[in-house]
N, C-alpha and C. Protein backbone atom coordinates (compact mmCIF):
# COMPACT_ATOMS: atom_id res chain seq x y z
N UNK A 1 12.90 18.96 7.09
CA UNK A 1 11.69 19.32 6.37
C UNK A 1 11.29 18.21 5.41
N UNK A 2 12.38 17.87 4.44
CA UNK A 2 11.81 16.57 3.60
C UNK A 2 11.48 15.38 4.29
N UNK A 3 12.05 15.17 5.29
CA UNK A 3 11.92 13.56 6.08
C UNK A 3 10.32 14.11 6.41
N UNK A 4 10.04 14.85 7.43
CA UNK A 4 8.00 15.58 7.80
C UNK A 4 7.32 15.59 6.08
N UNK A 5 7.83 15.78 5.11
CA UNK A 5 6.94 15.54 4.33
C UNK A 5 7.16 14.27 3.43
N UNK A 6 7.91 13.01 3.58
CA UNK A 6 7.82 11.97 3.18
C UNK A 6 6.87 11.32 4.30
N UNK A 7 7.35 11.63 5.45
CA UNK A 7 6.33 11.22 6.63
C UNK A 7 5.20 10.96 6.52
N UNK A 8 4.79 12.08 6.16
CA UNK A 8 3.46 12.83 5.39
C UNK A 8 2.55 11.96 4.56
N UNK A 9 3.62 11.90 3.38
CA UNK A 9 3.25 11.11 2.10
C UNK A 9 2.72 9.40 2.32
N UNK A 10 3.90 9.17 3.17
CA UNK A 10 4.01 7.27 3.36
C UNK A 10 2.35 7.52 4.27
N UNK A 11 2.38 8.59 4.94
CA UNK A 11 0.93 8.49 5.92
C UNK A 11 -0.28 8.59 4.84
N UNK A 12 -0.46 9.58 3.78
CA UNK A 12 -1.50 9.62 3.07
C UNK A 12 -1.42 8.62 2.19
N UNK A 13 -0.50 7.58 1.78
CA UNK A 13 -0.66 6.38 0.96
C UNK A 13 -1.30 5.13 1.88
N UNK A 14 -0.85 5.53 2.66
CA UNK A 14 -1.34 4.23 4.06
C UNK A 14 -2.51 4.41 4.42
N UNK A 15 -2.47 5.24 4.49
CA UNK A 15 -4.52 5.59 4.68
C UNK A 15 -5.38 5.39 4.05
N UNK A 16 -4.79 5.69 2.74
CA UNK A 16 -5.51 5.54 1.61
C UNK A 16 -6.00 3.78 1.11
N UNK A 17 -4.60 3.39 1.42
CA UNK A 17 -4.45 2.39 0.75
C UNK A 17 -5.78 1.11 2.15
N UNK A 18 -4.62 1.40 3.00
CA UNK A 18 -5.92 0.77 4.09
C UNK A 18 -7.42 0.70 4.24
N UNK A 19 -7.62 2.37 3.76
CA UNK A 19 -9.25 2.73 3.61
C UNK A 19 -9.56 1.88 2.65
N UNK A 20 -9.31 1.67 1.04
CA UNK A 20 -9.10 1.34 0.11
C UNK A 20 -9.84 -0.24 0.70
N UNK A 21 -8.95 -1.15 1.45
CA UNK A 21 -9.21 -2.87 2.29
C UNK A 21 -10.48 -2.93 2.73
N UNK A 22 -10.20 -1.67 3.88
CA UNK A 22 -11.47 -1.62 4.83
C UNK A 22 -12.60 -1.52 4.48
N UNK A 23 -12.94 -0.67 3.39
CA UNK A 23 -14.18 -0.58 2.59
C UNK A 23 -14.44 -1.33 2.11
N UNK A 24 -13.94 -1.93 1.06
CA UNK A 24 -14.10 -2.96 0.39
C UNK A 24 -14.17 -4.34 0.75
N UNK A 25 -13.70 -4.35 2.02
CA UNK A 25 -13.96 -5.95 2.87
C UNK A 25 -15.56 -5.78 3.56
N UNK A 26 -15.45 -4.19 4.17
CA UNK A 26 -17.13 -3.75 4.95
C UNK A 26 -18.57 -3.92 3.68
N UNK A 27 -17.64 -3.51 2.89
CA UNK A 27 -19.20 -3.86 1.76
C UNK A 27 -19.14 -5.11 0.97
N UNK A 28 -18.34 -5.68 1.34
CA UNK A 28 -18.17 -6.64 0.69
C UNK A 28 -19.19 -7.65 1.84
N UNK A 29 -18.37 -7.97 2.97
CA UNK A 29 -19.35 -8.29 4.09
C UNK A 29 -20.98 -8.11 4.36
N UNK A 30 -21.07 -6.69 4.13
CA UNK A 30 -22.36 -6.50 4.43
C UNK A 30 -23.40 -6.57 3.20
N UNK A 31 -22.77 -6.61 1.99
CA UNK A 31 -23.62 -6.49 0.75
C UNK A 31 -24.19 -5.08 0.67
N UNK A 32 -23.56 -3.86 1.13
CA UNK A 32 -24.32 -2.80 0.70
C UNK A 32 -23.20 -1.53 0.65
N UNK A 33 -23.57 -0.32 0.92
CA UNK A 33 -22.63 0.49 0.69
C UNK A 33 -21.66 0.60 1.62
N UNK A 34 -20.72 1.72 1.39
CA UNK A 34 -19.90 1.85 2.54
C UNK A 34 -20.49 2.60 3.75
N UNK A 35 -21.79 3.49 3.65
CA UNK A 35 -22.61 4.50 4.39
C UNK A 35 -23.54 3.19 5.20
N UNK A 36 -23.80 2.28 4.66
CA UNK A 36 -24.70 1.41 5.14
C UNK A 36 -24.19 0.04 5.90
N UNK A 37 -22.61 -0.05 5.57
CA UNK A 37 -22.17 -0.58 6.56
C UNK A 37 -21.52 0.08 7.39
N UNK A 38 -21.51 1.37 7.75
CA UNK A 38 -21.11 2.33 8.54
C UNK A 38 -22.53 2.13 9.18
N UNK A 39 -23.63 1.99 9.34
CA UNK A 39 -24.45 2.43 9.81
C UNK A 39 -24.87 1.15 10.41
N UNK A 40 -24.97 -0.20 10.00
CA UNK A 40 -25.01 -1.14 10.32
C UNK A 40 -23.42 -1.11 12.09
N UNK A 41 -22.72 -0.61 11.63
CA UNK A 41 -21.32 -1.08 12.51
C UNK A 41 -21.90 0.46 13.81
N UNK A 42 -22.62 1.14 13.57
CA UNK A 42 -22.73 2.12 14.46
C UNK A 42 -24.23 1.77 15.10
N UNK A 43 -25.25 1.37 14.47
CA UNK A 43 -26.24 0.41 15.05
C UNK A 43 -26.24 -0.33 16.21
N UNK A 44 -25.04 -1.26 15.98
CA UNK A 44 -24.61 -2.04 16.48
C UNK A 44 -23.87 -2.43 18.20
N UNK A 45 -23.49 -0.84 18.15
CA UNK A 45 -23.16 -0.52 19.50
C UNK A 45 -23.80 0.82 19.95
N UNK A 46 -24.96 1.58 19.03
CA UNK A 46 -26.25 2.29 19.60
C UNK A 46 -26.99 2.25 19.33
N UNK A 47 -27.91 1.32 19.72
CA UNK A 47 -28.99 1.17 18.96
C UNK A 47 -30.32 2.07 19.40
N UNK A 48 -31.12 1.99 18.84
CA UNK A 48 -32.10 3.24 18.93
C UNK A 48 -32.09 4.62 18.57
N UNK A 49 -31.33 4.65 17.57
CA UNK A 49 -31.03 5.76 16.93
C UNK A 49 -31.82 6.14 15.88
N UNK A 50 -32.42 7.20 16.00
CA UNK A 50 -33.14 8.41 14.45
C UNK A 50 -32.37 8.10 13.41
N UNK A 51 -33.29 7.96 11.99
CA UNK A 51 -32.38 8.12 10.76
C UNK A 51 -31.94 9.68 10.77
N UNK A 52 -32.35 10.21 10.91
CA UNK A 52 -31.38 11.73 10.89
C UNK A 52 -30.64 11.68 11.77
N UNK A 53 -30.15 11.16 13.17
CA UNK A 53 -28.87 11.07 14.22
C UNK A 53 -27.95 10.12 13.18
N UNK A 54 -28.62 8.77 12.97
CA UNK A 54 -27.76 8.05 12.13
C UNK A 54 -27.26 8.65 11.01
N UNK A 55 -27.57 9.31 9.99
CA UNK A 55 -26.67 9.73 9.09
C UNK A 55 -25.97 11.00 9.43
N UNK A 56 -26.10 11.91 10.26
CA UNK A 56 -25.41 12.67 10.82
C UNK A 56 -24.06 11.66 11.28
N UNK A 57 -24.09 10.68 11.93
CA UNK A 57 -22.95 9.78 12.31
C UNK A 57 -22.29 9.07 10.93
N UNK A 58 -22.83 8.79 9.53
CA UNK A 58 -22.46 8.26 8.56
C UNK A 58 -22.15 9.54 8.15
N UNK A 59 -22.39 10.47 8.22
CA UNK A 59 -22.61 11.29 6.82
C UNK A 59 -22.91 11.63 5.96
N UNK A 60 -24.37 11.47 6.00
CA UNK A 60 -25.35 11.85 4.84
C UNK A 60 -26.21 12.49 5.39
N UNK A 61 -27.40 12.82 4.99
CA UNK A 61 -27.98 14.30 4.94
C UNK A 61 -29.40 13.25 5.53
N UNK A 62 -29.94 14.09 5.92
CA UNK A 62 -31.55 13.17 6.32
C UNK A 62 -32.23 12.71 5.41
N UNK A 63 -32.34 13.21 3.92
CA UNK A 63 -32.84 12.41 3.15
C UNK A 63 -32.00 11.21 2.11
N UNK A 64 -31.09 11.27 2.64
CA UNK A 64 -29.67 10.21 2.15
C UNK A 64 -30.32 9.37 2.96
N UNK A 65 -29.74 9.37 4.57
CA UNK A 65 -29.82 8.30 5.73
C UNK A 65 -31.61 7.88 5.26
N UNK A 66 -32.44 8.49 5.15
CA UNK A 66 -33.61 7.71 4.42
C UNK A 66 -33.55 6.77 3.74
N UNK A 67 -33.31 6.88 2.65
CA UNK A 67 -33.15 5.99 1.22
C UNK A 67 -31.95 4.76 2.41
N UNK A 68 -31.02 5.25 2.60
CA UNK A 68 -29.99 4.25 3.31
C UNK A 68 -30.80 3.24 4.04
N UNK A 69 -31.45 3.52 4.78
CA UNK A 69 -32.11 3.03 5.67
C UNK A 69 -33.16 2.05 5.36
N UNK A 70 -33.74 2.63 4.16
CA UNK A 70 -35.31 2.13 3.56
C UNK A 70 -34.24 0.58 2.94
N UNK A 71 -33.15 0.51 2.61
CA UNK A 71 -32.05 -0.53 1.35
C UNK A 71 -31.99 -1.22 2.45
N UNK A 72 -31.45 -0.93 3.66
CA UNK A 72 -31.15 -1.60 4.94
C UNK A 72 -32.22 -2.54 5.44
N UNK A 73 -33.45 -1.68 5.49
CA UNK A 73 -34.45 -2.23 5.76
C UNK A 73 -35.15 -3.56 4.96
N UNK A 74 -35.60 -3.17 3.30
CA UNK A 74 -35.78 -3.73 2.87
C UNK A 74 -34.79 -5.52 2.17
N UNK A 75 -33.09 -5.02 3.20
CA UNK A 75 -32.34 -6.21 3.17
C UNK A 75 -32.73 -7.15 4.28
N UNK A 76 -33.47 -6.42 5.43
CA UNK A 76 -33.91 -7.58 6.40
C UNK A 76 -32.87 -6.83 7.88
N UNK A 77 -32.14 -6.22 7.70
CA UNK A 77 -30.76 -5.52 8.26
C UNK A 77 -31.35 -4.94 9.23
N UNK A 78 -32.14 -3.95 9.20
CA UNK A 78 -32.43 -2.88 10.11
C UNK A 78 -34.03 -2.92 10.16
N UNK A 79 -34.77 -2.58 11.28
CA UNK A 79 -35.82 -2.31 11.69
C UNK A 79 -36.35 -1.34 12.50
N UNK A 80 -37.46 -0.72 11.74
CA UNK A 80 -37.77 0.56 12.84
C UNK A 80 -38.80 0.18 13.58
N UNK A 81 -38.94 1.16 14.62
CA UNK A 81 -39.28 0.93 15.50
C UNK A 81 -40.05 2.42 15.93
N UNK A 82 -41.52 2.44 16.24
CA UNK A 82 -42.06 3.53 16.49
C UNK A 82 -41.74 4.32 17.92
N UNK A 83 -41.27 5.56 17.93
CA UNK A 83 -41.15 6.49 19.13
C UNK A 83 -41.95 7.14 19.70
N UNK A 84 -41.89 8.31 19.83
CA UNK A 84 -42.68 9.32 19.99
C UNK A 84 -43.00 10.07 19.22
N UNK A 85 -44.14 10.24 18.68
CA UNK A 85 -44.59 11.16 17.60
C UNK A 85 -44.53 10.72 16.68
N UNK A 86 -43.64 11.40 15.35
CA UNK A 86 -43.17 10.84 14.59
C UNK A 86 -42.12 10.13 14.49
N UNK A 87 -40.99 10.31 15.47
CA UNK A 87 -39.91 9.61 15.32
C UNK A 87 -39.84 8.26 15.36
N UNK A 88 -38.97 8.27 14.74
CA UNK A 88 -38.85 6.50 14.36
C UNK A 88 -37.33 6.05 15.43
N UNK A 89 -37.30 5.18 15.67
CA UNK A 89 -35.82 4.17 16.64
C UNK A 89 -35.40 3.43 15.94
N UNK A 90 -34.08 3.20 15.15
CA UNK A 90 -33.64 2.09 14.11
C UNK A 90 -33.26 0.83 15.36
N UNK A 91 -32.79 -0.48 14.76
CA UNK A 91 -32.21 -1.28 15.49
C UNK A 91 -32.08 -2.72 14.55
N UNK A 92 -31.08 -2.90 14.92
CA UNK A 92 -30.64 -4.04 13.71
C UNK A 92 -31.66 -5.09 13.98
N UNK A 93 -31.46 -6.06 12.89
CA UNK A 93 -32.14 -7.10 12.98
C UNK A 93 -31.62 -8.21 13.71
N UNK A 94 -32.16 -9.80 13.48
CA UNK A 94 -31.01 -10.66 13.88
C UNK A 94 -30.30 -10.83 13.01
N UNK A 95 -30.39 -10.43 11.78
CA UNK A 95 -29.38 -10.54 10.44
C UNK A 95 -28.46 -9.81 10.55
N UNK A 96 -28.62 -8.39 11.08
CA UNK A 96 -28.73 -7.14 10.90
C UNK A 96 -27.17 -7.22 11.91
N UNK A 97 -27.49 -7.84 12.91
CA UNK A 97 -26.70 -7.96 14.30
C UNK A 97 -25.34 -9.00 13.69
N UNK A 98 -25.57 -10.05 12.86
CA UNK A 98 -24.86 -11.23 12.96
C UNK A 98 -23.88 -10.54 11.39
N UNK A 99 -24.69 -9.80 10.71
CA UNK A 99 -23.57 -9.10 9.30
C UNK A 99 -23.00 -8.03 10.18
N UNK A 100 -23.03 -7.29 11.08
CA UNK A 100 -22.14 -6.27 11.60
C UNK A 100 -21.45 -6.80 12.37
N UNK A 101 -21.15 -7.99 12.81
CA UNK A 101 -20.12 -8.91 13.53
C UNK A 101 -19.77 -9.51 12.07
N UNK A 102 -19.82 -9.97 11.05
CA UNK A 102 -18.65 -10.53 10.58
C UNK A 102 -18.39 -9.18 9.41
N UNK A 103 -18.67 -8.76 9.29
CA UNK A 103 -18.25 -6.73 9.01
C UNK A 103 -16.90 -7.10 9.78
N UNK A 104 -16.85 -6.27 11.12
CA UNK A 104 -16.13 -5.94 11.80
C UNK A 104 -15.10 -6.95 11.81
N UNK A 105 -15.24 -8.30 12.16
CA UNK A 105 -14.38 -9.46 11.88
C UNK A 105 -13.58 -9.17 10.83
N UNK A 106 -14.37 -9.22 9.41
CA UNK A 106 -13.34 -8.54 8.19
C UNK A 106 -12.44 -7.56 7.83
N UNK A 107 -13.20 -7.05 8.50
CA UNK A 107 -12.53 -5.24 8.98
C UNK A 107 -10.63 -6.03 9.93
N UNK A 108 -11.58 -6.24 10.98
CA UNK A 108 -9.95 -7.09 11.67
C UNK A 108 -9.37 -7.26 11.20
N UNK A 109 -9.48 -8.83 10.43
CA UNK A 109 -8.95 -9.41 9.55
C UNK A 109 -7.79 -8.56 8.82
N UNK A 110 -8.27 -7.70 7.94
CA UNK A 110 -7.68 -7.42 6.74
C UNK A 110 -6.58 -6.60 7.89
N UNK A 111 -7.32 -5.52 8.82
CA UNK A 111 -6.20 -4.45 9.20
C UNK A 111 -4.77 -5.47 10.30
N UNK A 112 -5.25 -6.63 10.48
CA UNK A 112 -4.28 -7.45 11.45
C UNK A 112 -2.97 -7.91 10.05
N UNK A 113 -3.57 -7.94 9.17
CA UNK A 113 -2.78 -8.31 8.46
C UNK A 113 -1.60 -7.44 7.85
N UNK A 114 -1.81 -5.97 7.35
CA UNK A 114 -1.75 -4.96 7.39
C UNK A 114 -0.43 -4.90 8.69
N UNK A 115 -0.57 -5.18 9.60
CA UNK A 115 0.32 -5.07 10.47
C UNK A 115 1.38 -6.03 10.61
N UNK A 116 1.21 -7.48 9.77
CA UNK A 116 1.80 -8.86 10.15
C UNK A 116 3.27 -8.36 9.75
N UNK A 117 3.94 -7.30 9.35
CA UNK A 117 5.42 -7.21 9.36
C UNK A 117 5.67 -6.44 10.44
N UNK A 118 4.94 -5.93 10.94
CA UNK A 118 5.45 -5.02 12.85
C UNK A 118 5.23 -6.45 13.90
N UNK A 119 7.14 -5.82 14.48
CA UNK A 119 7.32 -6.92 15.45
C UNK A 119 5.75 -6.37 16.67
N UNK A 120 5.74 -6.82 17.84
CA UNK A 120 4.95 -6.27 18.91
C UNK A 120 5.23 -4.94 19.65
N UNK A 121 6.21 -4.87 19.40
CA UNK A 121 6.74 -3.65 19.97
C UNK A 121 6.78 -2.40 18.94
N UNK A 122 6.68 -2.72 17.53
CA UNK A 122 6.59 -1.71 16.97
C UNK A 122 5.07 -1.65 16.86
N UNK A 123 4.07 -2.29 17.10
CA UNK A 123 2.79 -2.46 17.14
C UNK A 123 2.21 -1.61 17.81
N UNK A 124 2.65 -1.72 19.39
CA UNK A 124 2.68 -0.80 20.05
C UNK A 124 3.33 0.25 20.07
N UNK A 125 3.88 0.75 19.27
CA UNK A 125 4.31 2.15 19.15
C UNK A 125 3.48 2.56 18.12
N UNK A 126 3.37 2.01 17.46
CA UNK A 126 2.40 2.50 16.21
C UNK A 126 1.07 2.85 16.90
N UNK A 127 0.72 2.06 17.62
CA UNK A 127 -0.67 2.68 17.96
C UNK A 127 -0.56 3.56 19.29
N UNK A 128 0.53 3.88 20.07
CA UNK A 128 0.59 4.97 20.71
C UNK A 128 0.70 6.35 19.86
N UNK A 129 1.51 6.14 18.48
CA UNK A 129 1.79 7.48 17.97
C UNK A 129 -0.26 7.36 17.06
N UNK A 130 -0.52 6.42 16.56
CA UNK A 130 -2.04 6.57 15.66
C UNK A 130 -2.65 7.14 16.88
N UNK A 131 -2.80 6.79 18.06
CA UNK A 131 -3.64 7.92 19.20
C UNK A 131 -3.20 9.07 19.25
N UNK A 132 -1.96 9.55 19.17
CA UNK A 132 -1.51 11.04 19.19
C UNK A 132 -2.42 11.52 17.65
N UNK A 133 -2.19 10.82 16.25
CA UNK A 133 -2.46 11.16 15.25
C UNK A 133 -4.41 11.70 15.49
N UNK A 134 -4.94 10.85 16.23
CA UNK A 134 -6.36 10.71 16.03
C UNK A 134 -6.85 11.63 16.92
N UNK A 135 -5.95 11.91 17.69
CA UNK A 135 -6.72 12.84 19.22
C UNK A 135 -6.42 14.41 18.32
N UNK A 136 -5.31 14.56 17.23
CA UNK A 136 -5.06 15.81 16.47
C UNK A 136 -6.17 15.88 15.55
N UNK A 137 -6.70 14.88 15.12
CA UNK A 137 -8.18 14.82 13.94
C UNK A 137 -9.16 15.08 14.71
N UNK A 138 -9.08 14.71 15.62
CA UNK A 138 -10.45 15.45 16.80
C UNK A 138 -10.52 16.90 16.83
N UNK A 139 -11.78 17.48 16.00
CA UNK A 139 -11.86 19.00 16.07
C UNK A 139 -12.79 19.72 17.25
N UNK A 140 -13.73 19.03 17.19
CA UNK A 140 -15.37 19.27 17.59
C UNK A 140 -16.29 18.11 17.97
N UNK A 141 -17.05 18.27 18.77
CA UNK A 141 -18.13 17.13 18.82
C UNK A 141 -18.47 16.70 17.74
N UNK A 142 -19.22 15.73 17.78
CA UNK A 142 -19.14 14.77 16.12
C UNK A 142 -18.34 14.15 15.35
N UNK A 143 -17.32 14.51 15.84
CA UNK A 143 -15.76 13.96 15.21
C UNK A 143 -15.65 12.75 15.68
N UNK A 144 -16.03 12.53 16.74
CA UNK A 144 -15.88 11.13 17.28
C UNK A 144 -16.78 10.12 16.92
N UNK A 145 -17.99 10.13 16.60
CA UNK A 145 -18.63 9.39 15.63
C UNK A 145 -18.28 9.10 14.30
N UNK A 146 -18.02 10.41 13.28
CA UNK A 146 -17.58 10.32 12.07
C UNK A 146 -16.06 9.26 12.41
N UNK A 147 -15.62 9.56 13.12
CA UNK A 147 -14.10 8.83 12.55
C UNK A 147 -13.81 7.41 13.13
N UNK A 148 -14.79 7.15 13.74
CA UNK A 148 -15.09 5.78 14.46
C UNK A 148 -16.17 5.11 14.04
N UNK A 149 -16.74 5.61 12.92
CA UNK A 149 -18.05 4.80 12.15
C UNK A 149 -17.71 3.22 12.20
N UNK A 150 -16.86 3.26 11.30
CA UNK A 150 -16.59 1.69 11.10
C UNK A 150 -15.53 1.18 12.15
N UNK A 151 -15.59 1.84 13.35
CA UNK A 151 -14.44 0.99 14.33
C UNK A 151 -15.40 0.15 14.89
N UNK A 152 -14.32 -0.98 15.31
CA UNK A 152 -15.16 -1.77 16.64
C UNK A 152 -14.61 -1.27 17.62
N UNK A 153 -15.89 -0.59 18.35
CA UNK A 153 -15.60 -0.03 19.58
C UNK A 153 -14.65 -0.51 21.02
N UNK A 154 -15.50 -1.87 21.22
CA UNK A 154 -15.16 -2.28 21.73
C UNK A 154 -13.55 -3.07 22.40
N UNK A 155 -12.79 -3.16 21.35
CA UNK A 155 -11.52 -3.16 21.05
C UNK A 155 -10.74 -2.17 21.58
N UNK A 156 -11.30 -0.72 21.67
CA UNK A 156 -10.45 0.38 21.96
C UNK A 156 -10.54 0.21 23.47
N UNK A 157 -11.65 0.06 24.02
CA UNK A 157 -11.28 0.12 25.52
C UNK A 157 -11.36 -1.12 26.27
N UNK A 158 -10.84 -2.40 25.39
CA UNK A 158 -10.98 -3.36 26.08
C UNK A 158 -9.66 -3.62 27.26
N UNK A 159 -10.07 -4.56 28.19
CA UNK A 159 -8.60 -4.54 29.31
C UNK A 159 -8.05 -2.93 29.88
N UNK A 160 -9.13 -1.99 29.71
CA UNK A 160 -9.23 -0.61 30.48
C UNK A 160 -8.06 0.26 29.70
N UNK A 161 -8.09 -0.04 28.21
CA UNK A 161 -7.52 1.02 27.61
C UNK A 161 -8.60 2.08 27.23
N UNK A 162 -7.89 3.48 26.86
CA UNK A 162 -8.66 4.37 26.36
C UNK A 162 -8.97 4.78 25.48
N UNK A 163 -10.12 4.66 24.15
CA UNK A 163 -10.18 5.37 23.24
C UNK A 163 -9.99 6.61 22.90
N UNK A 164 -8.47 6.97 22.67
CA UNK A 164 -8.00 8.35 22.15
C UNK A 164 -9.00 9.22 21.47
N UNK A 165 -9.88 8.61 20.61
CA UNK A 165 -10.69 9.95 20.16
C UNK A 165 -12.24 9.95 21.06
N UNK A 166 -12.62 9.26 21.79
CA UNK A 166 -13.41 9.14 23.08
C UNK A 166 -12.47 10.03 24.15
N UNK A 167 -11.67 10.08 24.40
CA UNK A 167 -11.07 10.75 25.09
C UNK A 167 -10.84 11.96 24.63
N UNK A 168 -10.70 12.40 23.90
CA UNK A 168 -10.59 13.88 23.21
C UNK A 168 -11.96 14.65 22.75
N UNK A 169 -13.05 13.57 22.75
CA UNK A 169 -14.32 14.34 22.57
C UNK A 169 -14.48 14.50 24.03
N UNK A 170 -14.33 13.45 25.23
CA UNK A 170 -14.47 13.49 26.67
C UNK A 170 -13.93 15.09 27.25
N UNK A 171 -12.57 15.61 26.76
CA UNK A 171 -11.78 16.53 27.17
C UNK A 171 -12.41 17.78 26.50
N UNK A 172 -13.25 17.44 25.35
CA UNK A 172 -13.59 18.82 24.60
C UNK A 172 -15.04 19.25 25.09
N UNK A 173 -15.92 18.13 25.45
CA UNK A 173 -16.44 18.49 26.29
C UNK A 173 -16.63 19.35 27.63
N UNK A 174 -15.78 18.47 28.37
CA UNK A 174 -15.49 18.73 29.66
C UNK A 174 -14.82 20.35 29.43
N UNK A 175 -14.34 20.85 28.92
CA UNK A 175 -13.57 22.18 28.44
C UNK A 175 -14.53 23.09 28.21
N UNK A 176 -15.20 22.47 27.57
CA UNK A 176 -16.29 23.36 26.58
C UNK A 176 -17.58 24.03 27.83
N UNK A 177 -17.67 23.19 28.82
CA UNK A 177 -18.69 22.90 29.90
C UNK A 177 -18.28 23.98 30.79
N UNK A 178 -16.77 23.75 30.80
CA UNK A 178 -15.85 25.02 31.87
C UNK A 178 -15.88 26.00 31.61
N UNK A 179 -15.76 26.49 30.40
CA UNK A 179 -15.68 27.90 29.98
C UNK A 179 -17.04 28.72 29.53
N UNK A 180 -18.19 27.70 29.78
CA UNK A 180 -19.69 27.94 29.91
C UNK A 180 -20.34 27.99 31.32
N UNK A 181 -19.92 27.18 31.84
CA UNK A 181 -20.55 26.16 33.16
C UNK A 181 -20.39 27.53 34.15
């Protein structure tokens, strides 16, 4: 029982402490908040997205992702783009595009480092057990946006690996479809 809750502990200091890097390297990078380089890093690999889809994916409320958006905008970062009706289509800029690549770079950076005392093999165990950890944080649709805001996507399924929490929204789907369908 004490070893599961030191477990525990070393996990909520590590998270913390990591979140703690990650943020602070992402806004540091991007010059703006942590919601706005979340939104910039989710831009980035969907673009054409509603400010109300987008802050639903950051986490702010539609008139948050507004104001977010309008800071974004008026940095040169993001540009809208007229839809249908009223809706608007965000999409980065060329600024917009080239700060959410060295975002993410920083983001690297700091978390590669973070790791520089795991041999390779504990590397890889670590991130077989962080996929068990992340596919358990997967509740519901949306989960997989929220908790992958600031990932680089692309990383997770590069060389035909699988993004564990892409895969667990994939399965909750697919479940959800069965017991409807």
């Amino acid at each position: 029982m004490h070893e599961g809750s030191r477990t525990a502990n070393l996990l909520g200091a590590a998270a913390l402490a990591l979140s703690d890097v990650v943020v602070a390297e992402a806004t540091r990078a991007a010059s703006t908040s942590t919601s706005g380089a979340a939104a910039l890093t989710v831009l980035s690999t969907d673009p054409g997205l509603s400010v109300t889809e987008l802050g639903r994916r950051v986490g702010l409320s539609q008139s948050a992702a507004a104001r977010m958006v309008d800071g974004l905008e008026k940095q040169g970062l993001v540009r809208k783009e007229a839809s249908w009706g009223a809706w608007v289509r965000l999409r980065l800029s060329d600024l917009g595009v080239q700060t959410a690549r060295t975002l993410l770079a920083g983001r690297s950076h700091v978390l590669r480092q973070a790791l520089n005392r795991l041999d390779d093999s504990e590397r890889e165990q670590l991130g077989q057990l962080l996929g068990k950890v992340l596919t358990g944080l997967y509740q519901q649709p949306g989960d997989a946006e929220r908790i992958c805001r600031l990932c680089d996507r692309c990383v997770c399924v590069r060389d035909g690996a699988t993004c564990p929490v892409g895969q667990a929204d994939r399965g909750h789907r697919a479940s959800h479809e069965h017991d409807h369908g």
